[in-house]
Protein backbone atom coordinates (compact mmCIF):
# COMPACT_ATOMS: atom_id res chain seq x y z
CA UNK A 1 -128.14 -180.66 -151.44
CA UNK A 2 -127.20 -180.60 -155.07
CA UNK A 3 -129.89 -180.62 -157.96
CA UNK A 4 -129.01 -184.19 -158.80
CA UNK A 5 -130.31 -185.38 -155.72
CA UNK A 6 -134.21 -186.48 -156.40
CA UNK A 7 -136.87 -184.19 -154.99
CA UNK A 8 -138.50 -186.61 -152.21
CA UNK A 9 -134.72 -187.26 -151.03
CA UNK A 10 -134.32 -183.49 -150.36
CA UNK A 11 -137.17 -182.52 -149.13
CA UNK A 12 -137.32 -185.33 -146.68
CA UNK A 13 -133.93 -184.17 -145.81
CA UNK A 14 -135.51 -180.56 -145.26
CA UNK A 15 -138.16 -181.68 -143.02
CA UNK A 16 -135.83 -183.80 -141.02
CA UNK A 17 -132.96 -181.04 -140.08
CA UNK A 18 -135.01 -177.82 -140.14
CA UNK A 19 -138.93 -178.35 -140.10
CA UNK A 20 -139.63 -180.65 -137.07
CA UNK A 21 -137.62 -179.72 -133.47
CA UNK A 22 -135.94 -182.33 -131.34
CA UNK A 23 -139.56 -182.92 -129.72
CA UNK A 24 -140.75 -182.85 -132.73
CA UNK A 25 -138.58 -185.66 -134.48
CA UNK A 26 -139.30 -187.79 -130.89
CA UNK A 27 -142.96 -187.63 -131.52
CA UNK A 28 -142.29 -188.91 -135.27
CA UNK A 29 -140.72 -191.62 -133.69
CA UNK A 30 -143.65 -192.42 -131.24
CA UNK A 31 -145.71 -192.25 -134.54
CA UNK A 32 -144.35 -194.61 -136.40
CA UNK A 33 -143.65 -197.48 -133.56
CA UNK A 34 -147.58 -196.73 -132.55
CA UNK A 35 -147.79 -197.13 -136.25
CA UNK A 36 -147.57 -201.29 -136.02
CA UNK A 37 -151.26 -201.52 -133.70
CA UNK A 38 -152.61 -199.99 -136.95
CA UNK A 39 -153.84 -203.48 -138.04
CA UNK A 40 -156.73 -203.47 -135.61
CA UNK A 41 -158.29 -200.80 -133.99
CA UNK A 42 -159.29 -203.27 -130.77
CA UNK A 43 -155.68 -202.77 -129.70
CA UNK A 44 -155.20 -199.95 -127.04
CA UNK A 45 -152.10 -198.64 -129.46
CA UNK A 46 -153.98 -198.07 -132.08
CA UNK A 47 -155.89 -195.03 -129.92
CA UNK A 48 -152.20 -193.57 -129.01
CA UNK A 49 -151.35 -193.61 -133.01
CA UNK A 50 -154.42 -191.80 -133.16
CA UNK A 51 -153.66 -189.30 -130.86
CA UNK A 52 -150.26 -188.96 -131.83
CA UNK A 53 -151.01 -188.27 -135.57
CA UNK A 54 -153.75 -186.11 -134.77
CA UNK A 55 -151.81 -183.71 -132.65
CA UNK A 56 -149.75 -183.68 -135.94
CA UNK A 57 -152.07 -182.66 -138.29
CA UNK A 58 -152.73 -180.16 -135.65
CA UNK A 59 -149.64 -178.64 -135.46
CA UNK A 60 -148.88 -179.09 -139.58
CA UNK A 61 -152.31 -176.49 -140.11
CA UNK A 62 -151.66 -173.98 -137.09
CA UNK A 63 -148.23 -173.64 -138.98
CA UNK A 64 -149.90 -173.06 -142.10
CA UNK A 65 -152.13 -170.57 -140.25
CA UNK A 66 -150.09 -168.28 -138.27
CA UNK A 67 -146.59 -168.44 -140.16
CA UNK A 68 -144.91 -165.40 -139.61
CA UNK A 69 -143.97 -163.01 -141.96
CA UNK A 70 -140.84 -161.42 -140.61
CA UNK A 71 -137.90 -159.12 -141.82
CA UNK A 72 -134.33 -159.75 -140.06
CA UNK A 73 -131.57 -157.26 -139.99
CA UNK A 74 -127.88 -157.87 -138.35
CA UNK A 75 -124.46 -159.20 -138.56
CA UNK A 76 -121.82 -160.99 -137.71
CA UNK A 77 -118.23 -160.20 -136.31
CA UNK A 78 -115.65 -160.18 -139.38
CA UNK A 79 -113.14 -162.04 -136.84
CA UNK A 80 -112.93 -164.20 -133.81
CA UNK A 81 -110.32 -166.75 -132.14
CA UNK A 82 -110.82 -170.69 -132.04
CA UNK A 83 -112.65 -171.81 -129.53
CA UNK A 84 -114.46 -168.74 -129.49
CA UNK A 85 -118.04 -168.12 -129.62
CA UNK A 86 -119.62 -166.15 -132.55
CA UNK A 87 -121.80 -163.41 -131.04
CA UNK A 88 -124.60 -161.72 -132.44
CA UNK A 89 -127.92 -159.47 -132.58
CA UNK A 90 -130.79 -159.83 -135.11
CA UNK A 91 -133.61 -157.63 -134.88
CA UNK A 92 -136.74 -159.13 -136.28
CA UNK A 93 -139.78 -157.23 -137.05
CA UNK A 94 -143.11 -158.37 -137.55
CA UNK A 95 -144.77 -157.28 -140.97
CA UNK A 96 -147.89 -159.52 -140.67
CA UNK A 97 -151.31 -158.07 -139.05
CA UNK A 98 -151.25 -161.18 -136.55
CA UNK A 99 -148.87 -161.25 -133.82
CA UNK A 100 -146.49 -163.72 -134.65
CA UNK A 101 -145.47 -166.51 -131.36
CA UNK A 102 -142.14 -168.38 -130.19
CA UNK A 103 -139.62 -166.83 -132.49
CA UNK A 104 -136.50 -168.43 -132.70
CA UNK A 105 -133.14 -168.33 -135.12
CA UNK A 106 -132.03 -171.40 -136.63
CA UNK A 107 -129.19 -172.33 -139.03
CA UNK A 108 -129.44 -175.70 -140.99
CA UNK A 109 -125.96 -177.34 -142.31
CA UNK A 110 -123.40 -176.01 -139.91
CA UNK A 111 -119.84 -177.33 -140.24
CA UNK A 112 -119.10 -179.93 -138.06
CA UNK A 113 -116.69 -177.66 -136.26
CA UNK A 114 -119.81 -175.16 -135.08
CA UNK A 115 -122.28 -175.40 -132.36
CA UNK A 116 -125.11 -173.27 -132.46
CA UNK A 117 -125.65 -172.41 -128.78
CA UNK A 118 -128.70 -169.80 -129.03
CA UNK A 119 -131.27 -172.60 -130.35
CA UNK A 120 -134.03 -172.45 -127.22
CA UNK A 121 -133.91 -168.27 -126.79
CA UNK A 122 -137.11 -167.22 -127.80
CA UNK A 123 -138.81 -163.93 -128.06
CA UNK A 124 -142.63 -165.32 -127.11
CA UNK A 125 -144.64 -162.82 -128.93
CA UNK A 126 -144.27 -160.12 -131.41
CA UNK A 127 -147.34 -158.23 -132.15
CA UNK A 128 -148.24 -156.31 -135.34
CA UNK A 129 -145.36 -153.83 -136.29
CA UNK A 130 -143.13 -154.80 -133.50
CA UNK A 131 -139.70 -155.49 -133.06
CA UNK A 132 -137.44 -157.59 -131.35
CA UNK A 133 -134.09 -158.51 -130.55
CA UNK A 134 -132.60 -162.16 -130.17
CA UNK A 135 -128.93 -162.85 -129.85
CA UNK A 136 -126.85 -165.48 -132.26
CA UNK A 137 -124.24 -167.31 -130.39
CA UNK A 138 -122.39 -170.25 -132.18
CA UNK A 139 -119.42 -171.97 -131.14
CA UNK A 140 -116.51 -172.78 -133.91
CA UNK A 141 -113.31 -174.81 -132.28
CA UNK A 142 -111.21 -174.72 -135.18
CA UNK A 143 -109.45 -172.11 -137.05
CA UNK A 144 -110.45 -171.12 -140.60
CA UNK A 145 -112.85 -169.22 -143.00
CA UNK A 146 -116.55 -169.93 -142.96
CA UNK A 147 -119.13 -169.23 -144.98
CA UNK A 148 -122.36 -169.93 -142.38
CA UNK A 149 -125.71 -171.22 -144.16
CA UNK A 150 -128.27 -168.90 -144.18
CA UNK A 151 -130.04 -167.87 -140.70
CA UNK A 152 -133.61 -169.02 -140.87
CA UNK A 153 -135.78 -166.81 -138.09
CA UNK A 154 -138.77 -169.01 -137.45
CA UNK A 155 -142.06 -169.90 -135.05
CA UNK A 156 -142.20 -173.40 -133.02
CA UNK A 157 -145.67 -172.52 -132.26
CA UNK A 158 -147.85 -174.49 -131.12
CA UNK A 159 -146.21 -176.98 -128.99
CA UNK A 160 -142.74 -176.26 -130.42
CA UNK A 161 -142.67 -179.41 -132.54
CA UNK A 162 -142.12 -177.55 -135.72
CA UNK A 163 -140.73 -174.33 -136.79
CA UNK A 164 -142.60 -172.48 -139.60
CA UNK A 165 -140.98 -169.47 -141.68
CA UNK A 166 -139.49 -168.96 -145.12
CA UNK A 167 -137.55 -166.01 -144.72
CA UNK A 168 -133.64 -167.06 -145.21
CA UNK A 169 -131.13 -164.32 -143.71
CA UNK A 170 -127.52 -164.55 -145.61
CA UNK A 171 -124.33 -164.31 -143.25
CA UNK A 172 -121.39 -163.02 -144.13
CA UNK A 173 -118.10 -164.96 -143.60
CA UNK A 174 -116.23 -165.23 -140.41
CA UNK A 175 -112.31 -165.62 -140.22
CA UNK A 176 -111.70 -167.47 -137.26
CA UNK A 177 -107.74 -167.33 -136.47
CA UNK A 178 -105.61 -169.66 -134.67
CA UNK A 179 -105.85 -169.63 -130.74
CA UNK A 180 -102.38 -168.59 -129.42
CA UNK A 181 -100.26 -167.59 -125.70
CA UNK A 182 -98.14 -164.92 -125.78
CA UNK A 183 -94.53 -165.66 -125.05
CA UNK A 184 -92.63 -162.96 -123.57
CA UNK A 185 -89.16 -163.31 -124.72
CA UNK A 186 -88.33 -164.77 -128.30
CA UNK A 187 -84.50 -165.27 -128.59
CA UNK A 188 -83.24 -165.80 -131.82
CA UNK A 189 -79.68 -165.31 -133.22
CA UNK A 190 -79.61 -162.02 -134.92
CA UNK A 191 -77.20 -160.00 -137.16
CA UNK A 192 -77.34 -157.75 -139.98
CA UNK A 193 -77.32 -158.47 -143.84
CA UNK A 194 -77.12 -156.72 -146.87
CA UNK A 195 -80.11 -156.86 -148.35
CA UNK A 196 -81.22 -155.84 -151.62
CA UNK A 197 -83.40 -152.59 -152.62
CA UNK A 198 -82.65 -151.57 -148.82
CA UNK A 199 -85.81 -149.73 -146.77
CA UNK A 200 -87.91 -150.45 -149.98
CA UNK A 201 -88.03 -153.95 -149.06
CA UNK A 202 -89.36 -153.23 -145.95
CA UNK A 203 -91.51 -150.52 -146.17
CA UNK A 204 -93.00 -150.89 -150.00
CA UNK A 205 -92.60 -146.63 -150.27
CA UNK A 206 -90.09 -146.81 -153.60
CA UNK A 207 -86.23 -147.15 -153.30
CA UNK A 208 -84.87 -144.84 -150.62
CA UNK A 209 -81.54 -145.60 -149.34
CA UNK A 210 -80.17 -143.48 -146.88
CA UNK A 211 -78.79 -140.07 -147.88
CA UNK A 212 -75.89 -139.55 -146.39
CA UNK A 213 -74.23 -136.33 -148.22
CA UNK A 214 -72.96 -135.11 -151.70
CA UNK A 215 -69.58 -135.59 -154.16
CA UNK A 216 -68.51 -134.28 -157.13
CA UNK A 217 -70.12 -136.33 -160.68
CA UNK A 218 -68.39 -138.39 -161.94
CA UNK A 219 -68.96 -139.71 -165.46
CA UNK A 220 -71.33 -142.82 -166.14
CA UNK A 221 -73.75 -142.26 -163.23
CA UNK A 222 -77.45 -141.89 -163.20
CA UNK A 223 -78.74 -138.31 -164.08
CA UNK A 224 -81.30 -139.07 -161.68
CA UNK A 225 -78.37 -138.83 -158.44
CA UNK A 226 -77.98 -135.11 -159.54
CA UNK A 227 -78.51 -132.33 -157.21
CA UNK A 228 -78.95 -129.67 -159.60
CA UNK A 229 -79.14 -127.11 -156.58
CA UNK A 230 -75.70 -127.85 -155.22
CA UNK A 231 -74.96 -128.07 -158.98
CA UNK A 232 -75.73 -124.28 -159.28
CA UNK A 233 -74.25 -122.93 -156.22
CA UNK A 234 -70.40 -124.53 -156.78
CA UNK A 235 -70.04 -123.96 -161.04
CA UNK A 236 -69.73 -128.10 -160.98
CA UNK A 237 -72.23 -131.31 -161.12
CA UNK A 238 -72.64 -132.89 -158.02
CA UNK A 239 -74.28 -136.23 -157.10
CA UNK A 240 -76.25 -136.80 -154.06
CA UNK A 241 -74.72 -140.32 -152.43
CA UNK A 242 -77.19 -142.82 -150.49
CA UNK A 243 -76.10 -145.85 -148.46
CA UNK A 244 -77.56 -148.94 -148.32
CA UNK A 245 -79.40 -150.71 -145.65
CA UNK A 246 -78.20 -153.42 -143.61
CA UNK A 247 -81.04 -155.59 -141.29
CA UNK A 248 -82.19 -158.03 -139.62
CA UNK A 249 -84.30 -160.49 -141.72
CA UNK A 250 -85.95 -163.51 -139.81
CA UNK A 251 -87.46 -166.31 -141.78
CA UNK A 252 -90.14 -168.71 -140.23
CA UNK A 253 -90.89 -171.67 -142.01
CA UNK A 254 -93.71 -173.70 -140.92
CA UNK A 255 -94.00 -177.08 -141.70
CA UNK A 256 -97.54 -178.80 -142.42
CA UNK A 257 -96.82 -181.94 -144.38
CA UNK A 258 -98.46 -184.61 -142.05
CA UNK A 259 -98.67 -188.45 -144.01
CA UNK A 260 -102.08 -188.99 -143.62
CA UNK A 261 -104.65 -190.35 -146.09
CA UNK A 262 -107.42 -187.88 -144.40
CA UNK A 263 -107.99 -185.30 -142.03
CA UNK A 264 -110.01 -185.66 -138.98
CA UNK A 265 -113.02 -183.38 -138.89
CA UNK A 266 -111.26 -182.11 -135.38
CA UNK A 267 -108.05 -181.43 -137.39
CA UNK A 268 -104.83 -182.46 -136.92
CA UNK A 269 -103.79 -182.20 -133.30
CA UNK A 270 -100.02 -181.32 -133.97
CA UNK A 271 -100.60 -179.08 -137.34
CA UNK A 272 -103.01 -177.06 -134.62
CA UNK A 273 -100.32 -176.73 -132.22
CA UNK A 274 -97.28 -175.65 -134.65
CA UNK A 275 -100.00 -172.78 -135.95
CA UNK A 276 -100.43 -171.43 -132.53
CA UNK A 277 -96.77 -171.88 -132.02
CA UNK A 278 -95.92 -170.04 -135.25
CA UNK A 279 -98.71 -167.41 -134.09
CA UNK A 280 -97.21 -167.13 -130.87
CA UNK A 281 -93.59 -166.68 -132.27
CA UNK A 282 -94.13 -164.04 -134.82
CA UNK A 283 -96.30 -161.98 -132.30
CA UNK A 284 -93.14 -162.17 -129.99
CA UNK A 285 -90.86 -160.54 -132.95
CA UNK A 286 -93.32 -158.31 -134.04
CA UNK A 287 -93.11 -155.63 -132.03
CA UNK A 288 -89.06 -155.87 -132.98
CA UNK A 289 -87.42 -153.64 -135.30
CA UNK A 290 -86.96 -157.05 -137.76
CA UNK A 291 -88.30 -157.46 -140.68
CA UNK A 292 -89.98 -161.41 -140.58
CA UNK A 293 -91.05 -163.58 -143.79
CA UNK A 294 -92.98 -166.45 -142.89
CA UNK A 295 -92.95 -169.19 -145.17
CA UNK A 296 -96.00 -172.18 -144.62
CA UNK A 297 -94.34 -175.28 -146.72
CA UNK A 298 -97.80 -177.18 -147.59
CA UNK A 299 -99.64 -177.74 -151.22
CA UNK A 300 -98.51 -174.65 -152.14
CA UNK A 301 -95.86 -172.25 -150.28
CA UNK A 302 -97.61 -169.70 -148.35
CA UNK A 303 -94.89 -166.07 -148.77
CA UNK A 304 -95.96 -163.14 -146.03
CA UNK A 305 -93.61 -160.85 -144.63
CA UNK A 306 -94.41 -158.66 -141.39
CA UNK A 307 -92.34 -156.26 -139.36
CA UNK A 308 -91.19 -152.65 -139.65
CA UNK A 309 -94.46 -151.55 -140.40
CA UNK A 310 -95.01 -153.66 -143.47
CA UNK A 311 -98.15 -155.26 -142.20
CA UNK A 312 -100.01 -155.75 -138.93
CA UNK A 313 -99.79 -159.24 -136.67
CA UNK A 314 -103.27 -159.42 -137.72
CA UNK A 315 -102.11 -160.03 -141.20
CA UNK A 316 -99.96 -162.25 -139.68
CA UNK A 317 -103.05 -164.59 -138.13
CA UNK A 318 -105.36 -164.29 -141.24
CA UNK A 319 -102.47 -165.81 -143.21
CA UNK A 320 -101.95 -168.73 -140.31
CA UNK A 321 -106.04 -169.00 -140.43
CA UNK A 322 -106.28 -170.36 -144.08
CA UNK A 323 -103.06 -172.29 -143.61
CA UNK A 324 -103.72 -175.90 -145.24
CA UNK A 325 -102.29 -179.23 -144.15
CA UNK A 326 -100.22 -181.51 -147.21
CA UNK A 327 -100.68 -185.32 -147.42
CA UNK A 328 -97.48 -185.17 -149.82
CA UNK A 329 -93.75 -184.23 -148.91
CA UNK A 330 -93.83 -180.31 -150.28
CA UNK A 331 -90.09 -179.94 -149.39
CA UNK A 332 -88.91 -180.98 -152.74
CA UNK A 333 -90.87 -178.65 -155.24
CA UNK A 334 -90.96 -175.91 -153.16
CA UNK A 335 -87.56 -176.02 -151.15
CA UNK A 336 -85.47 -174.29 -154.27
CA UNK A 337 -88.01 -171.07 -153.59
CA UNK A 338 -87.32 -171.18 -150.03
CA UNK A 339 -83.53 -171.53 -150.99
CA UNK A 340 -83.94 -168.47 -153.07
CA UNK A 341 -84.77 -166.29 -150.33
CA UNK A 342 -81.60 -167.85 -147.47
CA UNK A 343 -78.91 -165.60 -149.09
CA UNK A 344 -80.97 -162.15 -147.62
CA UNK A 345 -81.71 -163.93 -144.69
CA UNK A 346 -80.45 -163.63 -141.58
CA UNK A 347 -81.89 -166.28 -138.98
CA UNK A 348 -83.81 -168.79 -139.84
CA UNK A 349 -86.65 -170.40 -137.25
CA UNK A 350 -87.87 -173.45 -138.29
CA UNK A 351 -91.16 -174.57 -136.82
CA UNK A 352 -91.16 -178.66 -137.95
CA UNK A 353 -93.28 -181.52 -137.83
CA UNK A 354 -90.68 -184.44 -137.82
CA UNK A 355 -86.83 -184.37 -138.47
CA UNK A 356 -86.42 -186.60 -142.09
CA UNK A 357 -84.17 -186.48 -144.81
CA UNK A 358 -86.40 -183.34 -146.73
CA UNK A 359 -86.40 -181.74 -143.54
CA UNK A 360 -82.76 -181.77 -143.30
CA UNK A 361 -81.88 -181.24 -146.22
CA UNK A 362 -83.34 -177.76 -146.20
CA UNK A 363 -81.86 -177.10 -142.40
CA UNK A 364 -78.71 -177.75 -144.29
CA UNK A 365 -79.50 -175.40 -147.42
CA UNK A 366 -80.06 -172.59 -144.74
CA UNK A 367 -76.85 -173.25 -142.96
CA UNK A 368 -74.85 -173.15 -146.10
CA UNK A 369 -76.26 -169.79 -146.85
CA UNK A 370 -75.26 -168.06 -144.10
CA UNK A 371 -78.35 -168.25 -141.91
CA UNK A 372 -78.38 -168.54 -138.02
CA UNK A 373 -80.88 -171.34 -137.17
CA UNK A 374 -83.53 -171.66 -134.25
CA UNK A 375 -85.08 -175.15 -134.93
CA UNK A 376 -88.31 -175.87 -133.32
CA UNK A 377 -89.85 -179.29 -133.53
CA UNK A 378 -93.56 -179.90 -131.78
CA UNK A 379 -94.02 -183.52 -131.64
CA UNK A 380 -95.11 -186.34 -128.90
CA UNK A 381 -93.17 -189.13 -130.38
CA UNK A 382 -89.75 -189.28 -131.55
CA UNK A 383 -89.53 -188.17 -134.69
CA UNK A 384 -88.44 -190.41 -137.64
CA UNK A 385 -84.66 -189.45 -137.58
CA UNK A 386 -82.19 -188.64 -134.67
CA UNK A 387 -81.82 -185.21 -134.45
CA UNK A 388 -78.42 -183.19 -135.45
CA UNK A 389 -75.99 -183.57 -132.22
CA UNK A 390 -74.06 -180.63 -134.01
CA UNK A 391 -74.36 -177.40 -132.30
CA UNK A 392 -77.78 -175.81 -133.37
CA UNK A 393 -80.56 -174.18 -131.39
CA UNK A 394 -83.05 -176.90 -130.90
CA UNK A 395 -86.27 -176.93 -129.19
CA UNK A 396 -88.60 -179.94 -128.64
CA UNK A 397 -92.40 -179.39 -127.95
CA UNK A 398 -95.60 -181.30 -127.09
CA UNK A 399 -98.81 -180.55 -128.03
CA UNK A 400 -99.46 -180.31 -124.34
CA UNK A 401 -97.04 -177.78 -123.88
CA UNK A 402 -98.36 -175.89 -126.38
CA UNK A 403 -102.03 -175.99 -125.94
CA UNK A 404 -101.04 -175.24 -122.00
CA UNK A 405 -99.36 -172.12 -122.36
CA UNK A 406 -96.96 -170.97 -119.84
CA UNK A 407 -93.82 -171.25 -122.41
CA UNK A 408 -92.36 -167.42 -121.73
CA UNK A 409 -89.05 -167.66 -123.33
CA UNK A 410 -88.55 -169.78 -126.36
């Protein structure tokens, strides 16, 4: 909690989520409604407040007493899929000269999105010097980076109504990417373009057209196109001559502006499924000789481009992973930089939200420039404008359909 917060307030809040166990927050309960016989000591509940608070100032001095001292080594995976469980060993070791009883692993202030699963496996005694294993499992449903609390290893003995142990373990973060189905055939219009700087765009090595022979020099072009070998061998200069490339460039823009003053600590239902969609898509032209640029309109425009051994797919989901949705219409600040790109583009797939005037307008941009278009838009209701009659490869999807799996040609 933040410094600002007074003392009492936090370490009431301390007690509450880390120092007493579900039992033990039950018998706080039974304490304090036994609490209200405390004005006589005739009445038969004032004996079970008794009892009660004794067996608490019981267990508050054996966890004084026989709190462990404990060292904790292990980590946890760098990467796992939504509604995937994190899975993990920590070795304790006991560095007291007492054995040290019911040791468990604990992490206070998980995101609403985790579930710690591993809470009740115990290791029941450790003695002097020993080690021991116990595994981490937690549960995250949605997609994103987290940065865990600390993992607190700690004793629920006696009684297991509170857990003693000061030793805080940091965790690293874990990228959790965007659940996906594989789709076996992704057909999108295709051709060749010109584009610009030619294999260097896709393959970051330098400018290296295609060499395709030599001709005589002729005055005004780069020294650097010499071939001072063939130079020497016929009396004359002579210039090596490249061509350049011609390919296949696929855009996919992904649309996340949902009008909403919030977002639901579940997430939106539709952003999730366009992700997956979008996941699903580019790992269907990935293995493709194309060369893909996704584009995620939100906040700010998201630029990452994949294919001919640029970067991995799993570039590809770390991108979708962090992926933000926008409360505000980012079409109209960020469409000119989208617009830039159309003229080296040769098919555009547009994975949308709802079909409105923005929307269009940028459909249009891409049309104008050339660009084939594959229009894809995953909603349950119909969206706020008809949709184009004109001919146009467009796709409707449910979140249903999505989530489901089973699409194998798109």
């Amino acid at each position: 909690m933040p410094r600002y917060v007074p003392f009492t307030v936090r370490y009431a809040r301390y007690l509450w989520q880390y120092e007493l166990t579900p039992a033990g927050r039950f018998l706080f309960w039974s304490v304090l409604f036994t609490s209200t016989g405390t004005a006589t000591v005739i009445m038969p509940i004032y004996q079970i407040f008794c009892v009660l608070f004794a067996a608490y100032v019981v267990v508050w001095v054996a966890n004084a007493v026989y709190r462990p001292k404990l060292s904790c080594t292990g980590s946890l995976p760098r990467r796992i899929t939504a509604g995937q469980t994190i899975e993990a060993e920590f070795e304790l070791k006991n560095l007291s000269w007492r054995p040290a009883y019911d040791l468990m692993l604990w992490i206070v202030g998980l995101p609403p999105q985790c579930k710690i699963l591993s809470a009740d496996l115990v290791i029941p005694r450790l003695g002097p010097g020993e080690r021991g294993k116990l595994p981490l499992l937690v549960q995250v449903q949605r997609r994103g980076i987290y940065q865990l609390p600390d993992l607190r290893p700690h004793s629920t003995f006696p009684f297991n109504l509170m857990r003693s142990g000061s030793l805080r373990v940091p965790l690293s973060p874990v990228l959790v990417v965007p659940n996906f189905h594989r789709i076996r055939d992704v057909v999108v219009p295709v051709g060749l373009r010109y584009q610009p700087g030619g294999i260097a765009l896709s393959s970051h090595v330098g400018e290296s057209p295609e060499y395709i022979g030599n001709r005589e020099y002729v005055p005004g072009e780069p020294a650097r196109r010499l071939d001072f070998r063939s130079w020497a061998r016929l009396a004359k200069p002579v210039v090596r001559e490249y061509q350049e490339e011609y390919y296949c460039r696929i855009a996919l823009i992904l649309d996340t502006h949902i009008p909403a003053r919030r977002q639901p600590s579940d997430g939106f239902r539709q952003l999730e499924a366009a992700i997956s969609l979008a996941a699903s898509i580019a790992d269907g032209l990935s293995t493709s000789e194309h060369v893909i640029d996704i584009f995620a309109a939100g906040p700010e425009l998201y630029v990452f481009r994949a294919g001919r051994n640029v970067a991995h797919f799993d570039n590809v989901l770390e991108i979708l992973a962090s992926v933000d949705w926008s409360p505000r219409n980012p079409f109209e600040s960020i469409g000119p930089a989208i617009s830039d790109e159309l003229t080296s583009i040769t098919t555009t797939v547009l994975v949308l939200l709802d079909w409105d005037e923005s929307r269009e307008k940028l459909t249009r941009e891409a049309v104008e420039a050339g660009c084939e278009i594959k229009l894809i838009l995953v909603r349950d209701t119909p969206p706020t404008r008809p949709l184009p009659t004109e001919a146009m490869d467009i796709t409707v999807l449910t979140c249903e359909q999505i989530e489901r799996g089973g699409i194998d040609r798109l």
